[in-house]
Every structure is written in C-alpha cells, then in structure tokens.
C-alpha atoms as a PDB file:
ATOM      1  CA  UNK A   1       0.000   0.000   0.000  1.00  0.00           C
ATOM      2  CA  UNK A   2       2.673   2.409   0.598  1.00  0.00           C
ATOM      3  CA  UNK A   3       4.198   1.658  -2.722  1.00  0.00           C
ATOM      4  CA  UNK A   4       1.055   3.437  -4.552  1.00  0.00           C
ATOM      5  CA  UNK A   5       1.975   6.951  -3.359  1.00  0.00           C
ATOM      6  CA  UNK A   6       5.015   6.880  -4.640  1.00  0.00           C
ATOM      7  CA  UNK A   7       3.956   5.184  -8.055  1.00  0.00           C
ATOM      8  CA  UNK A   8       1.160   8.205  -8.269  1.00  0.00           C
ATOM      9  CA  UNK A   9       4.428  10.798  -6.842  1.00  0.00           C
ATOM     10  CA  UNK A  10       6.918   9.621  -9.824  1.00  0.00           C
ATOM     11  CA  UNK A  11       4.682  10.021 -12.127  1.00  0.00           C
ATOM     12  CA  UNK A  12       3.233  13.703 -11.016  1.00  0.00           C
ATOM     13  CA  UNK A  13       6.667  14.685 -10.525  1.00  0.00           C
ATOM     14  CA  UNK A  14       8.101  13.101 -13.646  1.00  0.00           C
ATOM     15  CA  UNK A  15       5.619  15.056 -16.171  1.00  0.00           C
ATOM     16  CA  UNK A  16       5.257  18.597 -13.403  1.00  0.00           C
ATOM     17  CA  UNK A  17       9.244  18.970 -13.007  1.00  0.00           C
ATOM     18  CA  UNK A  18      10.765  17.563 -16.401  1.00  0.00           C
ATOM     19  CA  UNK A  19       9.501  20.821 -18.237  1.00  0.00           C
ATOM     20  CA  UNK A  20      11.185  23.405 -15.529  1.00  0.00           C
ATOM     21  CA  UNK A  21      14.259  22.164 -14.976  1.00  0.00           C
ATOM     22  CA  UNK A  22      16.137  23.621 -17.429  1.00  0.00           C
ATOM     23  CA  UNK A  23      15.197  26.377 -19.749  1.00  0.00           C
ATOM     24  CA  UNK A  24      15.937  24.430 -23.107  1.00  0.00           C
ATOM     25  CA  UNK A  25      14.554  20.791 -23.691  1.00  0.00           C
ATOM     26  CA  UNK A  26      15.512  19.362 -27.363  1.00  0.00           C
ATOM     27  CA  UNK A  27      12.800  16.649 -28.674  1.00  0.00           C
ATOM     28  CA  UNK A  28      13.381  14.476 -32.300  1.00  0.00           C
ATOM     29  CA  UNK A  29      11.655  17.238 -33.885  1.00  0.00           C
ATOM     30  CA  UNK A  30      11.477  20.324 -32.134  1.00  0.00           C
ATOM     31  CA  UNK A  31      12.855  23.044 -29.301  1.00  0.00           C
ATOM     32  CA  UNK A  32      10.717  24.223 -26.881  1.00  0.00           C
ATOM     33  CA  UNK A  33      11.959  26.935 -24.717  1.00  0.00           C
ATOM     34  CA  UNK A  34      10.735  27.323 -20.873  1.00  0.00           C
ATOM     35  CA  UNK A  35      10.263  31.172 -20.090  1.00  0.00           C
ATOM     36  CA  UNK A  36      12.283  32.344 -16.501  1.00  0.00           C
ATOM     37  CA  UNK A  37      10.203  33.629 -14.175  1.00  0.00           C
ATOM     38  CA  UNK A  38      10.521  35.796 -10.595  1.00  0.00           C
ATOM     39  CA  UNK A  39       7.923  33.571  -8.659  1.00  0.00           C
ATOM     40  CA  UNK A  40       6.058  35.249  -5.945  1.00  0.00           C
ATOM     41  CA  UNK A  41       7.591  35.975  -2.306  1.00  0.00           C
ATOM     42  CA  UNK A  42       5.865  33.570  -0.675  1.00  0.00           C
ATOM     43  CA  UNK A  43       7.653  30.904  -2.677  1.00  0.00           C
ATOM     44  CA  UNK A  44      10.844  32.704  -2.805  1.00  0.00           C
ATOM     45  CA  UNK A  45      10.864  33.178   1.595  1.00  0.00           C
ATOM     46  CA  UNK A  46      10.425  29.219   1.206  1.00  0.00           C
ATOM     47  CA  UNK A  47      12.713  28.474  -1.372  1.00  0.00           C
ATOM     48  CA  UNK A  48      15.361  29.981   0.978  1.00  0.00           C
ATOM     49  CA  UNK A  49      14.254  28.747   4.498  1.00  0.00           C
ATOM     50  CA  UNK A  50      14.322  25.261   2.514  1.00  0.00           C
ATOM     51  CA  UNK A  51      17.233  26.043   0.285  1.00  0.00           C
ATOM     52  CA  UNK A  52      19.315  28.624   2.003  1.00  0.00           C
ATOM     53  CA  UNK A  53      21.890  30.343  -0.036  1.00  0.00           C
ATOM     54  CA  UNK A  54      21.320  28.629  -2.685  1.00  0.00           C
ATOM     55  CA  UNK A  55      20.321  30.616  -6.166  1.00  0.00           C
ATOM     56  CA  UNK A  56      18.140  29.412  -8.507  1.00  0.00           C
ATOM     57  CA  UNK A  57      16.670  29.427 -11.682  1.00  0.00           C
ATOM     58  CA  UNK A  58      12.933  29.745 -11.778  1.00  0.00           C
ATOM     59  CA  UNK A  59      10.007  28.486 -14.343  1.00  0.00           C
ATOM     60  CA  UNK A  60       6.313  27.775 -13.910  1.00  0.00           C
ATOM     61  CA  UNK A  61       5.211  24.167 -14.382  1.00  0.00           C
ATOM     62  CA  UNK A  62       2.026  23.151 -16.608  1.00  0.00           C
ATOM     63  CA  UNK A  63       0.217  22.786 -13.456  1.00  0.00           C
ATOM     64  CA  UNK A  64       1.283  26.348 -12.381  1.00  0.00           C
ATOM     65  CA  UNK A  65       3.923  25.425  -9.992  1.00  0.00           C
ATOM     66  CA  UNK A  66       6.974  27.204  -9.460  1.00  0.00           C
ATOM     67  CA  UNK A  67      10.490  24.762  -9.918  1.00  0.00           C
ATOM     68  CA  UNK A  68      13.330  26.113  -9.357  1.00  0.00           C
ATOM     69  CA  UNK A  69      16.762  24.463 -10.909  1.00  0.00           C
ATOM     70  CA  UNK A  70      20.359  25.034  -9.061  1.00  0.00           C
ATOM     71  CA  UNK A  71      23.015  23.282  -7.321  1.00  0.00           C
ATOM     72  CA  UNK A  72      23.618  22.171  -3.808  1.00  0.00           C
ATOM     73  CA  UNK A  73      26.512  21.091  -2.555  1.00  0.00           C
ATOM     74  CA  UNK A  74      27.997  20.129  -6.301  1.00  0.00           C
ATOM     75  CA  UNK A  75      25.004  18.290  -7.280  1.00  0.00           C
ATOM     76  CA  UNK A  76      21.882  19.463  -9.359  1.00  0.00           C
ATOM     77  CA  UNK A  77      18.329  19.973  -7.282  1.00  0.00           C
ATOM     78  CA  UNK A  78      14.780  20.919  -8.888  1.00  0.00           C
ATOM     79  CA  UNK A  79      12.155  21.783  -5.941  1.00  0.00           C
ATOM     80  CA  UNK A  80       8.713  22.698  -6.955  1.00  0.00           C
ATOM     81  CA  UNK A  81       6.700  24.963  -4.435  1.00  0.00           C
ATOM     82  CA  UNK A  82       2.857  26.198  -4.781  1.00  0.00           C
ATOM     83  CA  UNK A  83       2.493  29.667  -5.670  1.00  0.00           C
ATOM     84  CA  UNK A  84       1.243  30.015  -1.427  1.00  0.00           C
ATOM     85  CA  UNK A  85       5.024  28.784  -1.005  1.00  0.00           C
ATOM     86  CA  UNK A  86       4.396  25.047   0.133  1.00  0.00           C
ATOM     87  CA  UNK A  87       7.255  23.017  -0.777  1.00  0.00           C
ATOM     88  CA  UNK A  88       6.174  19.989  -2.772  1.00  0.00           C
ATOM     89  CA  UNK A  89       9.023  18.061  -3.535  1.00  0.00           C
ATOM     90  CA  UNK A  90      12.267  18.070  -4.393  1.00  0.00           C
ATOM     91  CA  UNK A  91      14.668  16.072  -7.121  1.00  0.00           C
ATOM     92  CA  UNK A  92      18.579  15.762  -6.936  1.00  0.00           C
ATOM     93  CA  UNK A  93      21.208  14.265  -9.139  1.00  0.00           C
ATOM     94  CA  UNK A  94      22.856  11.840  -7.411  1.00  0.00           C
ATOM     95  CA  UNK A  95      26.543   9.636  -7.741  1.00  0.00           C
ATOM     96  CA  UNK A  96      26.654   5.886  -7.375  1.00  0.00           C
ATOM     97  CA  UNK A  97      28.819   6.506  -4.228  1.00  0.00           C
ATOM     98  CA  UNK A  98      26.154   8.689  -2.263  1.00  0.00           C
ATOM     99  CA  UNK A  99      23.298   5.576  -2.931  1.00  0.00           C
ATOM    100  CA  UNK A 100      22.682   3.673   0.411  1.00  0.00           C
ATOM    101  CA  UNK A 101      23.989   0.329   0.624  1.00  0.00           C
ATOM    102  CA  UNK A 102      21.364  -1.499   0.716  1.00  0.00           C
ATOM    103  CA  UNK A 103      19.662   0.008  -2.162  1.00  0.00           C
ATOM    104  CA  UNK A 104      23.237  -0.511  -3.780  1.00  0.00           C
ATOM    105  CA  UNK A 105      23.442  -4.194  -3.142  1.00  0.00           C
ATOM    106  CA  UNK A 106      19.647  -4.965  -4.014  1.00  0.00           C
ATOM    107  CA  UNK A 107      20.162  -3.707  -7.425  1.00  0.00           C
ATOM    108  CA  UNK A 108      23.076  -5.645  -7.932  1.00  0.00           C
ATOM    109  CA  UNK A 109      21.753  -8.706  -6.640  1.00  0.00           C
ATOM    110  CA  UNK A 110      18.352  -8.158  -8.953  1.00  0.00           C
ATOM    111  CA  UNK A 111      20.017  -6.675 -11.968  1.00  0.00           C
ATOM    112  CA  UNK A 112      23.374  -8.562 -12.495  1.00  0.00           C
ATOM    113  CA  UNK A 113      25.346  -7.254 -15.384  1.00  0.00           C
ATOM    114  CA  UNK A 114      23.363  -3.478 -15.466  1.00  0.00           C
ATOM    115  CA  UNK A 115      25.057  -0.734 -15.363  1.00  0.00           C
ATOM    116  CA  UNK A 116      24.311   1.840 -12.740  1.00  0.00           C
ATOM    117  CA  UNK A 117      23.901   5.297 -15.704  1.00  0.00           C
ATOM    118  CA  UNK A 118      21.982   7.615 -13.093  1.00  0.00           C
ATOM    119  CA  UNK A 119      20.503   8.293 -10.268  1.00  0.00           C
ATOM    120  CA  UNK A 120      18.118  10.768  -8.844  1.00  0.00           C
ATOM    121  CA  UNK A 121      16.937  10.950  -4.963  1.00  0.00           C
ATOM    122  CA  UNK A 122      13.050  12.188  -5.264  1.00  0.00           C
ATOM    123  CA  UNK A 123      11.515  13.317  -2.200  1.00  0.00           C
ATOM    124  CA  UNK A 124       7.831  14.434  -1.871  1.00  0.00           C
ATOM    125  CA  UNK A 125       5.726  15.957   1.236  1.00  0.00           C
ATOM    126  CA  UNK A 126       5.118  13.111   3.289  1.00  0.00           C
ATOM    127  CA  UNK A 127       6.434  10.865   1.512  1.00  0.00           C
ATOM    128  CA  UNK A 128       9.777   8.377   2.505  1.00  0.00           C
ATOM    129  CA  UNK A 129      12.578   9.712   0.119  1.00  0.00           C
ATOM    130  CA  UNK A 130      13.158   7.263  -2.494  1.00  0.00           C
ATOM    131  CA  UNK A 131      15.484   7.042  -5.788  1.00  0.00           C
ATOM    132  CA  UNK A 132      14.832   6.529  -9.494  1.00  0.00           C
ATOM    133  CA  UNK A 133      17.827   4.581 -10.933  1.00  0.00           C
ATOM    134  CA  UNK A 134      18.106   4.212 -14.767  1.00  0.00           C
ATOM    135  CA  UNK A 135      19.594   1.304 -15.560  1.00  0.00           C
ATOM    136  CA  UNK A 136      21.944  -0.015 -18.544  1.00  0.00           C
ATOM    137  CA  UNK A 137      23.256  -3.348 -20.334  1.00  0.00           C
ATOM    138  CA  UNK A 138      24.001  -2.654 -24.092  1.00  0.00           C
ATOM    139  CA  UNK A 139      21.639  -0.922 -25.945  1.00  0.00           C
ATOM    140  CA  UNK A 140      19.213  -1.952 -23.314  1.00  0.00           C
ATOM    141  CA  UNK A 141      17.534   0.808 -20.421  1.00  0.00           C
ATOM    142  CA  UNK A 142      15.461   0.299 -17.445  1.00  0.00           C
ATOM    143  CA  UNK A 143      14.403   2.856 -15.045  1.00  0.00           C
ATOM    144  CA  UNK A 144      13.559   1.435 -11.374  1.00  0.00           C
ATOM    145  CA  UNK A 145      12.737   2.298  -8.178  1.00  0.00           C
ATOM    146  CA  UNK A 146      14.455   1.770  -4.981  1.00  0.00           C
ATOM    147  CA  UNK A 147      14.043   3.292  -0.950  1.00  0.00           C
ATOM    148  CA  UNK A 148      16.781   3.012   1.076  1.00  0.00           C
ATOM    149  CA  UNK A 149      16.312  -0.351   2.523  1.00  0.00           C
ATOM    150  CA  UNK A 150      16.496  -1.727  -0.690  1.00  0.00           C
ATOM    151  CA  UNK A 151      12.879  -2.453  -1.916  1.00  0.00           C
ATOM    152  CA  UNK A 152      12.875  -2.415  -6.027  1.00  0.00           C
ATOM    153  CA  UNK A 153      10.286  -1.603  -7.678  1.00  0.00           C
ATOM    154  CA  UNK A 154       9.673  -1.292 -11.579  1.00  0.00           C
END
C-alpha cells in the first residue's frame, strides 16, 4: 500500500518537473523553450528557508507550480513549491557513491550485469525519500525504483 503513493508521486513529478528544470529541452523534432520567471515571495521566503543560499533558476510548471533548478553542494536539485510557497518536492542528481547500501546491493543482486547510468533521490511531502535509478546493459535501459532499505520496484 505504501508503494502506490510513490507510483502516483513519480509520475506527477516526472511530467510537473521535467519541463522546468532547465530552460531548453531538445525533442526528435522540435525546441521548446521554458520562459524564466521571478515567482512570488511567498515561494521565494520558502525556497530559501528550505534552500538557504542557494540561487536558482525559476520556471512555472504546466500545473502552475513554481520549480526552481540550481546546485547544492555540487550536485543538481529541482524543488517545486505552490504559488502560497508550500514546498512539494524536491529532485537531486545523485553519484553511485552517495546511494545507500542497501539500495546498492539490491540492485546488484536483482540486476546482475546493469550498469548503474543515473541516479536521482526524489523526495515528496510526506512521503519516505526514495530514488529513481536508470539502468543499462548494451543498448538496453530500465528505469527502477528503490528506498533506502532496498525495496525495487519497476
């Protein structure tokens, strides 16, 4: 049962965030270009009690959330905040090295021979923090699912 919030969170956060987080995106057959935006106080006196020091750059999502796209301690972040200024959730690039062990060895052990290509820590309001790992062999990709104890899911 808990696995069907973050099913329904990946997926709202995988179509909300994708189009903010940078202000290009290049498709087969065309460019579409993500205007900047100054979002609204409320969201910018969150983004810093959240975020502080950090400096971002800002679009409106199709569901008229605000994302903002910078980098925290070397690594790349989207949040997404209401326009009231609630924080939502939040995205970050992450290195095979800073993946917990056990989420480490349970890929490993259920995906011998994949490659580890990326990984991105996805945390939501009230939601356990878990990570979206794409995986590689060949030609072959598979994106997965996996909390820090090690649960997979596809």
């Amino acid at each position: 049962m808990k696995n069907i919030p973050m099913v329904i969170a990946v997926a709202l956060f995988g179509t909300t965030a994708a189009t903010a987080q940078t202000t290009h995106h290049h498709h087969a057959a065309k460019t579409e270009t993500v205007k900047a935006v100054t979002p609204p106080d409320a969201v910018l006196t969150a983004f810093q009690g959240k975020f502080s020091g950090d400096t971002a750059t800002w679009a409106v999502t199709p569901s008229g959330n605000y994302a903002a796209t910078f980098m925290s301690s070397g690594e790349k972040e989207c949040a997404e905040f209401s326009a009231d200024g609630q924080w939502l959730r939040n995205r970050t690039d992450m290195t095979l090295d800073q993946l917990p062990d056990p989420a480490k060895t349970a890929l490993q052990s259920k995906y011998p021979g994949m490659e580890i290509a990326s990984i991105q820590k996805l945390e939501y309001n009230n939601v356990n923090p878990f990570y979206k790992v794409n995986l590689k062999q060949g030609d072959q990709s598979k994106d997965v699912m996996v909390n820090d104890a090690g649960y997979v899911q596809e």
